[in-house]
Protein backbone atom coordinates (compact mmCIF):
# COMPACT_ATOMS: atom_id res chain seq x y z
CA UNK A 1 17.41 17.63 42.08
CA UNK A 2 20.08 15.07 40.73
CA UNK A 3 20.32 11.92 42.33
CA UNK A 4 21.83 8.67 41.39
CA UNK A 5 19.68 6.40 44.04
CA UNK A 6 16.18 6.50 43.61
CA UNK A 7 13.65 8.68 45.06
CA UNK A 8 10.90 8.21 48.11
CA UNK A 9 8.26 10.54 48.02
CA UNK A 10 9.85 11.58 51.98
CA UNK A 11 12.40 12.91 50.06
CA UNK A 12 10.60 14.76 46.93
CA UNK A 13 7.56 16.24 49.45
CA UNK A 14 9.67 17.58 51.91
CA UNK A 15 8.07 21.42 52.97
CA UNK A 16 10.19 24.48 51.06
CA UNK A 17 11.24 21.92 48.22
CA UNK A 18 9.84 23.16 44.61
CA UNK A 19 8.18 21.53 41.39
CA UNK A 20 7.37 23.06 38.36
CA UNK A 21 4.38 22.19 36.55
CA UNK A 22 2.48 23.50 33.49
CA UNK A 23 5.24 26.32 33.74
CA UNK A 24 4.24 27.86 37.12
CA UNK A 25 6.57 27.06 39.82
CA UNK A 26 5.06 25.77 43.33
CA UNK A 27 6.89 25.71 46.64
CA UNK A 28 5.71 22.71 48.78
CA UNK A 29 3.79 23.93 51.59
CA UNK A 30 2.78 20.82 53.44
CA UNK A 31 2.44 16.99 53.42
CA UNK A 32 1.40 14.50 55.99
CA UNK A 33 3.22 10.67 55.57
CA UNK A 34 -0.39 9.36 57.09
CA UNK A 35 -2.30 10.89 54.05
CA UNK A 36 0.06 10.83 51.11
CA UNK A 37 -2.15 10.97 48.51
CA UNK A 38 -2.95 15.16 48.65
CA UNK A 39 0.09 17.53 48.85
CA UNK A 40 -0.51 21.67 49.66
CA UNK A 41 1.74 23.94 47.61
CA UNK A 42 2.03 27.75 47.31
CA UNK A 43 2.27 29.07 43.96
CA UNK A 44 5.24 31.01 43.34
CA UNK A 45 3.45 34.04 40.92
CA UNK A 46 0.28 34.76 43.22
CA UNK A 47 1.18 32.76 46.47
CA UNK A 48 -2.49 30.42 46.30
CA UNK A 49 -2.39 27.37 48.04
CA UNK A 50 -3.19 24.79 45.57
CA UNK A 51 -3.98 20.94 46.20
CA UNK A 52 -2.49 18.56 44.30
CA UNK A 53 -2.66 14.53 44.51
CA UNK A 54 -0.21 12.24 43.33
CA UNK A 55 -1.48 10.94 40.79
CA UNK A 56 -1.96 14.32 39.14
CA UNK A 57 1.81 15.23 40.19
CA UNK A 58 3.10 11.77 38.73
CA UNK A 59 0.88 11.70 35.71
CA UNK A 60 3.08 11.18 32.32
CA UNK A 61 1.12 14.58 30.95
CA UNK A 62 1.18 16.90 31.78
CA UNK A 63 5.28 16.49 33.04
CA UNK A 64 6.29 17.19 36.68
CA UNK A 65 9.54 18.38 37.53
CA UNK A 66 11.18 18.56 41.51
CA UNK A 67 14.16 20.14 42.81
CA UNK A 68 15.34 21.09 46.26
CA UNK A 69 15.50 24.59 45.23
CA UNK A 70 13.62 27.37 43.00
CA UNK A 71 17.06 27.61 41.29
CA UNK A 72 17.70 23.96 39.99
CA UNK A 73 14.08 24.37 38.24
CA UNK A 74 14.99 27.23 36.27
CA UNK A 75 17.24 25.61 34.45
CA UNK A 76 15.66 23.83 31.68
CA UNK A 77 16.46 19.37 32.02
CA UNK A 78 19.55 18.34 29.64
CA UNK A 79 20.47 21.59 27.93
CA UNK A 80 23.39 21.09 25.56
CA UNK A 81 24.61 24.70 24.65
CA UNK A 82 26.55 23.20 22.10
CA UNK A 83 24.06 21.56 19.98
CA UNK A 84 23.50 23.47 16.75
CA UNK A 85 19.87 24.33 16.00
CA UNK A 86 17.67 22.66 13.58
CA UNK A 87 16.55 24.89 10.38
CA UNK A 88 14.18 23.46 8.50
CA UNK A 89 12.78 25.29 5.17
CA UNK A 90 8.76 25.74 5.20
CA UNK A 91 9.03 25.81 1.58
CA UNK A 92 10.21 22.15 1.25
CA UNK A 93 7.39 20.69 3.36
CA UNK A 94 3.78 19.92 2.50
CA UNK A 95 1.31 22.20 2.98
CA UNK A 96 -1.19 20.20 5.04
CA UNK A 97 1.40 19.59 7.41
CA UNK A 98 2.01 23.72 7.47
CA UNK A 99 -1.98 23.93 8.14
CA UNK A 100 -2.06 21.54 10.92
CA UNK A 101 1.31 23.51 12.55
CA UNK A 102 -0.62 26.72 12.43
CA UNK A 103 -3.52 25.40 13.79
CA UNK A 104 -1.31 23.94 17.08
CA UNK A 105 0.67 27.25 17.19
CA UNK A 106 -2.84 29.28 17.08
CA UNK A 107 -4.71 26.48 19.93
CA UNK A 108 -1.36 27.49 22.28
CA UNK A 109 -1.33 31.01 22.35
CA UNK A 110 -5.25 31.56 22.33
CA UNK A 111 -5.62 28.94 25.27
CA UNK A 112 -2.48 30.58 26.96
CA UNK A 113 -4.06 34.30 26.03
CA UNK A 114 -7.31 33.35 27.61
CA UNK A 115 -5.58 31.54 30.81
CA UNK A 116 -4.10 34.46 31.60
CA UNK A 117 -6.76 36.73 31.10
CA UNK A 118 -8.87 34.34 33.52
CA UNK A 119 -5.66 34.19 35.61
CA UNK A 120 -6.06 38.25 36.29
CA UNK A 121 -9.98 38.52 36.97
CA UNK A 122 -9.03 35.42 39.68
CA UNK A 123 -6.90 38.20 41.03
CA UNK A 124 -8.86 40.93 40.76
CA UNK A 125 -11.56 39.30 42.80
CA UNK A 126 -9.41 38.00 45.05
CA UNK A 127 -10.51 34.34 44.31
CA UNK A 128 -9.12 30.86 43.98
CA UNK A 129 -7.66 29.98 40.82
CA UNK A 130 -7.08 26.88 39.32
CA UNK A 131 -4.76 26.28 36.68
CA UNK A 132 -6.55 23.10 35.70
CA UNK A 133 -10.15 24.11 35.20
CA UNK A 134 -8.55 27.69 34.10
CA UNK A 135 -6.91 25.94 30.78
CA UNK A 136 -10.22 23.29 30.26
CA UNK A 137 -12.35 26.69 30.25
CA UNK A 138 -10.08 28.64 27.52
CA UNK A 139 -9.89 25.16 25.54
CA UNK A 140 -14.22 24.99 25.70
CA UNK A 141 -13.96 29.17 24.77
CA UNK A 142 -11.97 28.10 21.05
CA UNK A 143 -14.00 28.42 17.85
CA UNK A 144 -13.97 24.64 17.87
CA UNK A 145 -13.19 23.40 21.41
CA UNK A 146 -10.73 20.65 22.07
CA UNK A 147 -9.96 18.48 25.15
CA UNK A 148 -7.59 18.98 27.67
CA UNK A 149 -5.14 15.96 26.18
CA UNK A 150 -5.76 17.23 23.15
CA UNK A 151 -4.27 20.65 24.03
CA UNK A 152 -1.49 19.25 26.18
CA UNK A 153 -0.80 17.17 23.15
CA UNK A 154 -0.73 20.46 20.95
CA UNK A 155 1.72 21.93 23.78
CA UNK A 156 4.26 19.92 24.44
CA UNK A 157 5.08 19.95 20.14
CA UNK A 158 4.82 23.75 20.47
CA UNK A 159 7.43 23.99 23.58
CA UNK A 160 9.48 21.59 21.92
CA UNK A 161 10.09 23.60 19.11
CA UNK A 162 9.89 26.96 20.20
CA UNK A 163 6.73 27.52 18.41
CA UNK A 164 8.53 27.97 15.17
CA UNK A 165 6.27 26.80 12.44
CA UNK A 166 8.26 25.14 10.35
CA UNK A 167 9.98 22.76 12.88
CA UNK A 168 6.21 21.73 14.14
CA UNK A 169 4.90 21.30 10.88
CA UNK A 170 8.50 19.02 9.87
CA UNK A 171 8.05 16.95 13.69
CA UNK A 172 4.20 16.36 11.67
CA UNK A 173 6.03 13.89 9.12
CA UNK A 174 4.71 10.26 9.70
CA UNK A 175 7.60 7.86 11.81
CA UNK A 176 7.98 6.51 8.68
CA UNK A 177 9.03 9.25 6.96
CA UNK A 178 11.36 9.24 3.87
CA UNK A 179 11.61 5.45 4.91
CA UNK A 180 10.64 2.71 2.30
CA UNK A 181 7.41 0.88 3.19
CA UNK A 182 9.21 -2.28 2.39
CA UNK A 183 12.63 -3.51 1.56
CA UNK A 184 13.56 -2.33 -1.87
CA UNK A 185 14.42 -5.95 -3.11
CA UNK A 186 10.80 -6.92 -2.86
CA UNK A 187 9.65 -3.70 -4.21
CA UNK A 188 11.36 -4.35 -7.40
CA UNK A 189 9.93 -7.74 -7.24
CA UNK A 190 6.35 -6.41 -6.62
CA UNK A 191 6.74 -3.60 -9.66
CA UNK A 192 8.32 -6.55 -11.71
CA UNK A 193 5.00 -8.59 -11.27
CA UNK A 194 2.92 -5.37 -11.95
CA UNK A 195 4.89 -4.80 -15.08
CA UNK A 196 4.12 -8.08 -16.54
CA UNK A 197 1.10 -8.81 -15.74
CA UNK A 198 -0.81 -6.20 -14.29
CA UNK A 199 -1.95 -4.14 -18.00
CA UNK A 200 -4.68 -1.42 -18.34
CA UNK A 201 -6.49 -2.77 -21.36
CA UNK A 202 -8.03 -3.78 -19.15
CA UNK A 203 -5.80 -4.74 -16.11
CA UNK A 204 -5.63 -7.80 -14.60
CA UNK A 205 -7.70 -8.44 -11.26
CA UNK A 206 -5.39 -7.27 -8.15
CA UNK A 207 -6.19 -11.25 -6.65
CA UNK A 208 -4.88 -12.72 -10.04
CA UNK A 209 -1.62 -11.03 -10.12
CA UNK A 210 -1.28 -11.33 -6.21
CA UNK A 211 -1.71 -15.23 -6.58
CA UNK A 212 0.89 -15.32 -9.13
CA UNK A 213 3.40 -13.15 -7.20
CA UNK A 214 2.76 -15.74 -4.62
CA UNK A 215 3.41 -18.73 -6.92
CA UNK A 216 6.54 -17.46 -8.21
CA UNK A 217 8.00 -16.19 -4.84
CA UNK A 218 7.06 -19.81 -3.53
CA UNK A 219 8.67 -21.38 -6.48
CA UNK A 220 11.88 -19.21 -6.37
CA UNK A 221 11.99 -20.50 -2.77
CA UNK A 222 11.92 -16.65 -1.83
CA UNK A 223 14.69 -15.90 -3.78
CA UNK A 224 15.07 -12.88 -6.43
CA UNK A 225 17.01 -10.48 -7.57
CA UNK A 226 19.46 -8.26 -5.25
CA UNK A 227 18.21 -4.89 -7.12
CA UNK A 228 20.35 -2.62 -4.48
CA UNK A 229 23.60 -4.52 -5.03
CA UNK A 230 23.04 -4.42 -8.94
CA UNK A 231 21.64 -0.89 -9.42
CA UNK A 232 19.26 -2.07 -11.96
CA UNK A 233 22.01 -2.29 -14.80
CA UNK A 234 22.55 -6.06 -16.89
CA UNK A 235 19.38 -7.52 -14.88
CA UNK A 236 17.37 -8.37 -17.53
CA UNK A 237 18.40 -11.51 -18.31
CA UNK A 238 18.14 -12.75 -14.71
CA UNK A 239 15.01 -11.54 -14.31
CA UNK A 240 13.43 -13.30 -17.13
CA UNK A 241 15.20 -16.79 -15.76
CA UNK A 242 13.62 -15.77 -12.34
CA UNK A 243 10.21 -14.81 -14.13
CA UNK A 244 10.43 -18.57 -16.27
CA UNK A 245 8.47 -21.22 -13.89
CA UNK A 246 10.20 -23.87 -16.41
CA UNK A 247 13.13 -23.57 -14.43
CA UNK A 248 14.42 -24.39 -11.02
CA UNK A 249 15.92 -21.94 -8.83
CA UNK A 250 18.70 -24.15 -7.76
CA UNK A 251 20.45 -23.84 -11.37
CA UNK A 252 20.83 -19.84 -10.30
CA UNK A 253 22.18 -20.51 -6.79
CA UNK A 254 24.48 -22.97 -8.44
CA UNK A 255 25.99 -20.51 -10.70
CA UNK A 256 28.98 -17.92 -8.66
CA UNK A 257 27.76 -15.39 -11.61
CA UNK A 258 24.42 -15.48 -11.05
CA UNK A 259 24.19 -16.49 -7.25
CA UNK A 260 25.81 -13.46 -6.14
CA UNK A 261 23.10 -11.31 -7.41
CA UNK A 262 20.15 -13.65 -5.48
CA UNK A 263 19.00 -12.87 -1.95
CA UNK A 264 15.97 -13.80 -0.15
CA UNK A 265 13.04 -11.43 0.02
CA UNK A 266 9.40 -11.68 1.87
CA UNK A 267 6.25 -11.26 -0.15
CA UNK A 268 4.74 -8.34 1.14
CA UNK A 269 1.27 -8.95 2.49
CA UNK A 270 -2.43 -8.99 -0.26
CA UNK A 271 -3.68 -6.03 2.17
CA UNK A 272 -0.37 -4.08 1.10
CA UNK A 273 -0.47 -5.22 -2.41
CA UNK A 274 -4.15 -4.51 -2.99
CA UNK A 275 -3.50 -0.58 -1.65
CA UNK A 276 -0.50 -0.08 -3.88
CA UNK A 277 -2.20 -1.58 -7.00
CA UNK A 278 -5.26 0.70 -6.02
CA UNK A 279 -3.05 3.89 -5.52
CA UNK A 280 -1.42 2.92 -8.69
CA UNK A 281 -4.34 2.90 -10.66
CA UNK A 282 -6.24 5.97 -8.95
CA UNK A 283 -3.54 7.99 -9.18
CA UNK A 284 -2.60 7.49 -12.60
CA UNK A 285 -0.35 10.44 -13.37
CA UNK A 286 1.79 9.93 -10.20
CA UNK A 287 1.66 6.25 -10.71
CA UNK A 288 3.56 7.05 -14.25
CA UNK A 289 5.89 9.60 -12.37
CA UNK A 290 6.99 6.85 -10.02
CA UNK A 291 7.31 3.90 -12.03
CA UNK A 292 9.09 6.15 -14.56
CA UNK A 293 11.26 7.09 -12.12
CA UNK A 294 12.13 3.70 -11.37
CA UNK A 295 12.20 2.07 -14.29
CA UNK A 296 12.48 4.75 -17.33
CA UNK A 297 10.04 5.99 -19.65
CA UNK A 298 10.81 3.05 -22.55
CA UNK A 299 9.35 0.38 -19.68
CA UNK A 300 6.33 2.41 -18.91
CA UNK A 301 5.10 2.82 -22.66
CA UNK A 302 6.71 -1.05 -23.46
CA UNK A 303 4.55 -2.15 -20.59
CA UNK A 304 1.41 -0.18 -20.23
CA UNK A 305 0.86 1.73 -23.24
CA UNK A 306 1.67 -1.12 -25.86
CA UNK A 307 0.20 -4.73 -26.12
CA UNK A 308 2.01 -5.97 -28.79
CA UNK A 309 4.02 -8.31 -26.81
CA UNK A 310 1.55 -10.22 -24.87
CA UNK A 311 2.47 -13.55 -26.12
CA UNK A 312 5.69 -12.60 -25.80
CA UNK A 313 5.18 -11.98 -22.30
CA UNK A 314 3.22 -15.03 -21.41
CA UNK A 315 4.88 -16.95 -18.69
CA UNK A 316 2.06 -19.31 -17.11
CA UNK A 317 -0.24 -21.57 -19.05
CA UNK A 318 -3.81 -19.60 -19.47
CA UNK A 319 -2.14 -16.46 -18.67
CA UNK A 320 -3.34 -15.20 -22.21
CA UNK A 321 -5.26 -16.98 -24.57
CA UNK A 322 -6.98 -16.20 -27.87
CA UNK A 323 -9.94 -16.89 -29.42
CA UNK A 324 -10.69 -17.05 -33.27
CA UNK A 325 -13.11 -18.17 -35.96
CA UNK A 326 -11.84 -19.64 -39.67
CA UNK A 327 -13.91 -20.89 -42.48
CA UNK A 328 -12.37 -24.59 -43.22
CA UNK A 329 -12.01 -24.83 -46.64
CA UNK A 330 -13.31 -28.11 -47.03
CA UNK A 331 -16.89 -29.22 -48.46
CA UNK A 332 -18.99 -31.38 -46.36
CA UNK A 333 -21.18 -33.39 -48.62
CA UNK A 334 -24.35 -34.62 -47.78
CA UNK A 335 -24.37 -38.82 -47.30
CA UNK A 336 -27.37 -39.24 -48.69
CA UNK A 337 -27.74 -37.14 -51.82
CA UNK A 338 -24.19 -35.99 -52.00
CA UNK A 339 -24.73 -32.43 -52.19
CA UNK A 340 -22.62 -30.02 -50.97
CA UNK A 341 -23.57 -28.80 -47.40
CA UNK A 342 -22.56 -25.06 -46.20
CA UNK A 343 -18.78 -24.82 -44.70
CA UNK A 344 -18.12 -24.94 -41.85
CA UNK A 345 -16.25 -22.66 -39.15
CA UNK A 346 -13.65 -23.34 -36.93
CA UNK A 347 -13.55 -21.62 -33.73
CA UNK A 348 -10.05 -22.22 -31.93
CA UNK A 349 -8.66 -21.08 -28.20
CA UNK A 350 -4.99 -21.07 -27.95
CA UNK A 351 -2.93 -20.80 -24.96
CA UNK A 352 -0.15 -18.09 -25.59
CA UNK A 353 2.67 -19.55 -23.10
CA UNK A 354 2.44 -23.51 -24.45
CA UNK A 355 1.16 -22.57 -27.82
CA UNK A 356 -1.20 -25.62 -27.21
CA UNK A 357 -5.24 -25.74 -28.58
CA UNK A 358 -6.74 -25.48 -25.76
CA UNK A 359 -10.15 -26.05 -26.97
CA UNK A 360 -12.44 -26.09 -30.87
CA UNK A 361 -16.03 -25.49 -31.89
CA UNK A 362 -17.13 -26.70 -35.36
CA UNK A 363 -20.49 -24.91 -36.66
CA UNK A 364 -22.64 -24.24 -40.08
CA UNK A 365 -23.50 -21.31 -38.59
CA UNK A 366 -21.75 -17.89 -38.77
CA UNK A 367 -19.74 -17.59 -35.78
CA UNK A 368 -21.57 -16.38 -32.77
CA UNK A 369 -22.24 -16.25 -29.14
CA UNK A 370 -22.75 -19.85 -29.66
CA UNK A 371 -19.32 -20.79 -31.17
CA UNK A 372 -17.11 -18.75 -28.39
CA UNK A 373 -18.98 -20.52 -25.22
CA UNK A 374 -18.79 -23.68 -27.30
CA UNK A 375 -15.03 -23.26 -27.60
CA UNK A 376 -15.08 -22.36 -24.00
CA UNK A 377 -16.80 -25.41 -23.10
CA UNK A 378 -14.61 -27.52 -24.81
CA UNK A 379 -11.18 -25.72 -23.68
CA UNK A 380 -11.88 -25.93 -19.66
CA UNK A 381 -13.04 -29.57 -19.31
CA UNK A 382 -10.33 -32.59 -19.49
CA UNK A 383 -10.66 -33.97 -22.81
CA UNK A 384 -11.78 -37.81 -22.02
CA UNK A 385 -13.48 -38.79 -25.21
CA UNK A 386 -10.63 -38.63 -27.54
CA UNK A 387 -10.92 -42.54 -27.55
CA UNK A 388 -13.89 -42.36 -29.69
CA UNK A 389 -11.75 -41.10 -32.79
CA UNK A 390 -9.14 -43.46 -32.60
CA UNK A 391 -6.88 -41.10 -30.21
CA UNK A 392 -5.34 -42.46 -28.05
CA UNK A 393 -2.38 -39.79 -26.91
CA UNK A 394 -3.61 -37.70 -24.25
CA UNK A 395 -4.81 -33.81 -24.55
CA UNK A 396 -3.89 -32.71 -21.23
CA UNK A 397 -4.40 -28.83 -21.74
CA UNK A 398 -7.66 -27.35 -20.57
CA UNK A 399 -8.51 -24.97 -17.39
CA UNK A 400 -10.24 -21.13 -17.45
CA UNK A 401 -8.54 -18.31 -19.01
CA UNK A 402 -7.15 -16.19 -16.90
CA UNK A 403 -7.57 -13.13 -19.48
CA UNK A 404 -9.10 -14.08 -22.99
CA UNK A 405 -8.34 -12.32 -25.92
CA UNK A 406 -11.20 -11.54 -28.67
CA UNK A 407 -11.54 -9.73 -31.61
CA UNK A 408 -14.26 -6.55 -31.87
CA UNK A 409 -17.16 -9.10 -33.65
CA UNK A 410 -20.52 -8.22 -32.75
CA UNK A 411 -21.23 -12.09 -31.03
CA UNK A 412 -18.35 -11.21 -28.78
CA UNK A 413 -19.12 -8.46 -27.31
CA UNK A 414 -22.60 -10.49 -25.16
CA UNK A 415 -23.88 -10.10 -21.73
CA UNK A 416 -24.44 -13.59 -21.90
CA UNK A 417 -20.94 -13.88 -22.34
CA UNK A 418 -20.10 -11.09 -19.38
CA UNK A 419 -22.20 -13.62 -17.24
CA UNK A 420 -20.19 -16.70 -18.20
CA UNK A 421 -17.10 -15.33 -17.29
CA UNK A 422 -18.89 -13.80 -14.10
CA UNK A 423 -20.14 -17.77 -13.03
CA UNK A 424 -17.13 -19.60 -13.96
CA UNK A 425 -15.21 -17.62 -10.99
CA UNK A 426 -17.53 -19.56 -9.17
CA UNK A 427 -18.00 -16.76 -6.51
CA UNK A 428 -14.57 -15.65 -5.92
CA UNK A 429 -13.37 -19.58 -6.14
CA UNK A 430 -11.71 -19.53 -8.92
CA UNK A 431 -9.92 -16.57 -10.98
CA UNK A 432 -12.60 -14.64 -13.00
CA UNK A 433 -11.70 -14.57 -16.27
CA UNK A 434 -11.26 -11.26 -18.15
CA UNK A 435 -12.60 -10.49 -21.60
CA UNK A 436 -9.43 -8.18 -23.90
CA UNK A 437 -10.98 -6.92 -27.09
CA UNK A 438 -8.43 -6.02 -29.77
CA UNK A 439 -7.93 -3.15 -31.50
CA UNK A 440 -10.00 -2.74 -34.65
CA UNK A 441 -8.22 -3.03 -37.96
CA UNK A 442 -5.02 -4.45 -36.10
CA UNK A 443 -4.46 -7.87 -36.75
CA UNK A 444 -1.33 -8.13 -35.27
CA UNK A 445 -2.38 -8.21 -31.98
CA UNK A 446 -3.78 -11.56 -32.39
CA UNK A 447 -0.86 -12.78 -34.57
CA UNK A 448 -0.18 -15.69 -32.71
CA UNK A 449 -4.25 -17.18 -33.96
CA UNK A 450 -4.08 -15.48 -37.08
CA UNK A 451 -0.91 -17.57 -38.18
CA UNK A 452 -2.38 -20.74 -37.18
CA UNK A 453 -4.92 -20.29 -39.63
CA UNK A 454 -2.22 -18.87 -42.34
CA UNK A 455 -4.33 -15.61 -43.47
C-alpha cells in the first residue's frame, strides 16, 4: 500500500486488506474501532483465524508489512532489478566469522524444518496453530536452545542475504571494519612515543610513557606531524624538533617549510593506550608484523632489538640514568698518625639527557647495596647543604629515575633494592622507577659513565 499521507489504523485494519508477517500472508478478517487493541485475521495457507494485537503487529521485530491487496505483498519492499549482486570470497574472510555464519544458517533452517513439521501435525489434528509459540517450541527443540529475539535476530541476517554463507559471515565484520581506530596522525604520534621510549629490556611502565605522550602533546600545543600529507618520507628531522621539549612549538608554526607539515591531533585516551601497548606486547610476533609494516624492519631492530642508543635517545631529564662505582685514585691519610687509609670508591648517577651528576656516594667499602641506595639518596633530594663546603652555586638536579641503568654486580642485583624502587613510587604517586641491567662484558652500553671516569 503506497501512500504519501500518513496512515490511521481505520485505514490499515479495514476487513479483506492483507499483511504479511513472519512470511505467511493474513487477510484481515475483522476489527472493531471500540476495541482496537486485538485484530482477527485468516491465514492465507490453512485459513485459521489468528489474533493479533497491535503491539505485536507494530513491533520493530519481527517486521509487519500491509497492503490493500494479496498482490502488492508479493512483491518484495524497494526491489532494484538493476542493482548488481554482492560476491564476496569465503576464502578472504576469517574463519570465526565463517563459524558463526554457519551456525545462523543451521539455527534458520532447523527452526524453519521443525515449524513446519509442527505446522502439519496442527493440521493433521485439525487444531489451532500458532506461529508464535510454533517457532519458540522449535527454538527450545535445538541442541542448544536460543530465544525467540535471538532467532529473529539470526533471521532477518539470513533473509537478507539469501542465506549465502559468505555474505552472512562478511555482514559479521565489526561497524568498524577496515576503519582506523583513530586518526592516522595520532597513530604515528602514539607509535612515535612507543618507539622511543617504550623498550623491552625491560619496557617502560604503560603509565610512564602515557604521561609523557601527554606532556609532549600538551607542550606541542596538540600539534605534530601531518604523517598522511608527508607519506612518512624526509620526517625525521621534524620529528626529532617535535620530540625536543627544549624547544617551542611556535618556531615550527613560524616556519612556511615546516608549518605546512603540522596539524593538530587529539591524544587518544590511557584506556586506549594501555590496550594497544598490552596487545603490542602479548602479541609479540604480530606486534613486529605491524610496526614493521609501518615503519620498516631497520626501525624495529634500531628500536627494540638494540640499546645502544639510549643516551642518544634521551629527551627528558631522568628519562635514563646510570649508575657506576670508581676507585679514586687518591690516598686518604690518617690525621693522626698519617698512615695511609684504604681508597675510597666513588659511586656516581648521571642523568643521560642533561649529562648532569645527579647524585655521589663516597665509601671504604667495596661497592655494595649500600653505595647504590646511598647514591640514590643523595640524587633525589634537593641538594641544600652545599653551603657547608664553600659552594655557593646551586645544584638544582635531583628527582627519581624514571629507568636506572646498572651494571650485572652482585650488590645490584638486591631485593632490598627491588623494594626501594617499589616504595619510592609511593603507591602509584609517583613513577616507579625501573631497574636496566647491562649486558655482561659490554661496556659500551654504559659509555656515557664509563667516560666520566676515563677507563
Amino acid at each position: 500500500m503506497k501512500t504519501s499521507t500518513p496512515l490511521t489504523a481505520a485505514d490499515l485494519f479495514q476487513v479483506g486488506y492483507w499483511f504479511l508477517r513472519e512470511d505467511r500472508l493474513f487477510e484481515i478478517a475483522a476489527w472493531d474501532a471500540e476495541k482496537p487493541l486485538q485484530v482477527e485475521a485468516r491465514a492465507a495457507d490453512d485459513g485459521t483465524i489468528h489474533q493479533f494485537s497491535l503491539t505485536e503487529l507494530f513491533a520493530p521485530t519481527p517486521l509487519t508489512r500491509f497492503a490493500a491487496t494479496r498482490t502488492e505483498l508479493a512483491t518484495p519492499p524497494d526491489t532494484d532489478e538493476t542493482r548488481p549482486a554482492t560476491v564476496v570470497d569465503a576464502a578472504s574472510l576469517p574463519a570465526h566469522l565463517l563459524s558463526h555464519a554457519d551456525r545462523i544458517i543451521q539455527t534458520v533452517e532447523t527452526v524453519q524444518t521443525h515449524i513446519e513439521q509442527i505446522h502439519r501435525n496442527h493440521q493433521l489434528a485439525s487444531a489451532p496453530f500458532s506461529l508464535t509459540e510454533a517457532t519458540r517450541q522449535a527454538c527450545q527443540a535445538l541442541p542448544k536452545p536460543i530465544s525467540l529475539s535471538g532467532y529473529y535476530k539470526y533471521r532477518r541476517v539470513y533473509q537478507a542475504h539469501g542465506g549465502d554463507r559468505a555474505l552472512i559471515a562478511a555482514a559479521l565484520h565489526r561497524s568498524t571494519h577496515g576503519k582506523t581506530r583513530i586518526d592516522p596522525n595520532a597513530q604515528h604520534f602514539i607509535d612515535t612515543i612507543i618507539r622511543r621510549f617504550y623498550r623491552s629490556n625491560p619496557p617502560m611502565r604503560a603509565q610512564t610513557v602515557y604521561t609523557i605522550a601527554q606532556q609532549l602533546w600538551h607542550h606541542n600545543r596538540h600539534w605534530w606531524l601531518n604523517f598522511q600529507q608527508t607519506d612518512g618520507t624526509d620526517t625525521d628531522e621534524l620529528v626529532e624538533r617535535l620530540l625536543d621539549v627544549r624547544q617551542e612549538i611556535d618556531d615550527l608554526l613560524a616556519d612556511p617549510a615546516y608549518a605546512q607539515h603540522l596539524v593538530r591531533i587529539k591524544l587518544p585516551s590511557q584506556s586506549w593506550f594501555y590496550g594497544y601497548v598490552s596487545w603490542f606486547s602479548a602479541q609479540p610476533g604480530d606486534g613486529a608484523k605491524v610496526y614493521i609494516a609501518r615503519h620498516g624492519q631497520a626501525d624495529w631492530e634500531a628500536n627494540f632489538l638494540l640499546f645502544d642508543n639510549l643516551a642518544q635517545t634521551a629527551t627528558l631529564p631522568l628519562q635514563y640514568v646510570f649508575a657506576d662505582h670508581y676507585r679514586l685514585d687518591v690516598l686518604h691519610v690518617d690525621d693522626e698518625f698519617r698512615e695511609a687509609l684504604d681508597r675510597l670508591w666513588l659511586t656516581l648517577l648521571i642523568d643521560a639527557y642533561s649529562r648532569a651528576v645527579l647524585g655521589l656516594f663516597l665509601a671504604y667499602e667495596d661497592p655494595s647495596i649500600e653505595s647504590i641506595q646511598g647514591a640514590l639518596r643523595h640524587a633525589i633530594w634537593p641538594k641544600t647543604d652545599l653551603t657547608g663546603f664553600g659552594i655557593d652555586l646551586p645544584w638544582a638536579c635531583y628527582g627519581i629515575p624514571q629507568r636506572l641503568s646498572l651494571d650485572n654486580a652482585w650488590a645490584h642485583h638486591s631485593y632490598s633494592l627491588e623494594d626501594l624502587a617499589r616504595a619510592l613510587a609511593g603507591g602509584g604517586r609517583y613513577t616507579q622507577m625501573e631497574l636496566v641491567f647491562r649486558p655482561p662484558y659490554q661496556a659500551r652500553y654504559g659509555g656515557l659513565v664509563e667516560r666520566l671516569f676515563g677507563n
